[in-house]
Every structure is written in C-alpha cells, then in structure tokens.
Protein backbone atom coordinates (compact mmCIF):
# COMPACT_ATOMS: atom_id res chain seq x y z
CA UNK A 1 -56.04 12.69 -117.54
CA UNK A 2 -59.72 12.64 -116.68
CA UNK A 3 -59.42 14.80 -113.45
CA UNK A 4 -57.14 17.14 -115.27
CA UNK A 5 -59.58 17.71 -117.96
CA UNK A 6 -62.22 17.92 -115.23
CA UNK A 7 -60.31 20.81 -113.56
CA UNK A 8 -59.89 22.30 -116.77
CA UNK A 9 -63.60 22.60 -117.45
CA UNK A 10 -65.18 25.65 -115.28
CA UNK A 11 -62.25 27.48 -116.40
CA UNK A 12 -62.66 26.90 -119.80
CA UNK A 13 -66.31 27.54 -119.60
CA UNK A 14 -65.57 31.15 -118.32
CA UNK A 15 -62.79 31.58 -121.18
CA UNK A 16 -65.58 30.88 -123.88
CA UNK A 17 -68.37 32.60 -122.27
CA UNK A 18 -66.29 35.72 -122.40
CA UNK A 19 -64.66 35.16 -125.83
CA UNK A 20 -61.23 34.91 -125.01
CA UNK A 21 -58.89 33.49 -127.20
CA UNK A 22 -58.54 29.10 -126.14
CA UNK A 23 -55.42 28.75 -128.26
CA UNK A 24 -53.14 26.01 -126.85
CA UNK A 25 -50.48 29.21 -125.94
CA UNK A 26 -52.68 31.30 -124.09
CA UNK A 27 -53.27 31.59 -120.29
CA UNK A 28 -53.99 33.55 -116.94
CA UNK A 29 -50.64 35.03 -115.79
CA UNK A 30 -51.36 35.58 -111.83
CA UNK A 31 -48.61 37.85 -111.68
CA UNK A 32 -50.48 40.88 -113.92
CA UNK A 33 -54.06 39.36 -113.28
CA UNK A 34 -54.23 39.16 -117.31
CA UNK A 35 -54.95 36.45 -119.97
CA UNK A 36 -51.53 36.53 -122.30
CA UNK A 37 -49.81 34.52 -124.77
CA UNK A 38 -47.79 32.46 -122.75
CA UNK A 39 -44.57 32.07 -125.24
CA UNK A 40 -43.97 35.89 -125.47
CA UNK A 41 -44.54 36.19 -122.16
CA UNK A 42 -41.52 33.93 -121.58
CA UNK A 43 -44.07 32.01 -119.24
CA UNK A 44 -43.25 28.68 -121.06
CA UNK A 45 -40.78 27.32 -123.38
CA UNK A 46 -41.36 24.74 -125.45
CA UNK A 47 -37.47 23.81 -126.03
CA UNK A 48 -36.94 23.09 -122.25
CA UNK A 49 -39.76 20.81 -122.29
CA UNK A 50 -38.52 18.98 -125.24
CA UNK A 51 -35.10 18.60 -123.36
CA UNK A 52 -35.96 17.16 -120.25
CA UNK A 53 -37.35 13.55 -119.81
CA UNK A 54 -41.13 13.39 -118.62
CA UNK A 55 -41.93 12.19 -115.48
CA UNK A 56 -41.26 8.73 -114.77
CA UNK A 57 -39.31 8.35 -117.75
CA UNK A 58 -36.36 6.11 -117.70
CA UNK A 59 -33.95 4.54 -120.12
C-alpha cells in the first residue's frame, strides 16, 4: 500500500497542478493520450470487480 501510494504521488502532483479532475473514476487512457472518465469509457467495470475474488482470496 505504501509503494503504491508512493507511485501514485508525481502523478497526482501533475493532475492537481494542472486542474484536472482527481475523482476516484477518472484516468489517463494511453490509447487516445487523454484524461477520461474511466466508466464511460468502458475502461473499468465495477460489477466484474465485485464478482471475482481478490487476490489471494480463498474460502
């Protein structure tokens, strides 16, 4: 969690420092070079992640 958060950081910086939206949904799409909204973009979907198990999960 702490090195993810530290990756996180220059790129947030740049986000903020040219007042682009942080909302939890938006992100850089590498495929148009853009910042978008990453639900209607159809880059994520929050119902697959709430089907599958995380990572190490077991019953």
């Amino acid at each position: 969690m702490i090195v993810k958060r530290a990756l996180e950081a220059p790129i947030r910086q740049i986000v903020e420092t040219v007042k682009l939206s942080t909302a939890p949904t938006r992100g850089y799409d590498a495929a148009t070079m853009d910042y978008v909204d990453m639900l209607q973009a159809g880059i994520i979907d929050p119902w697959l992640q709430a089907r599958l198990p995380s990572p190490g999960w077991s019953p």
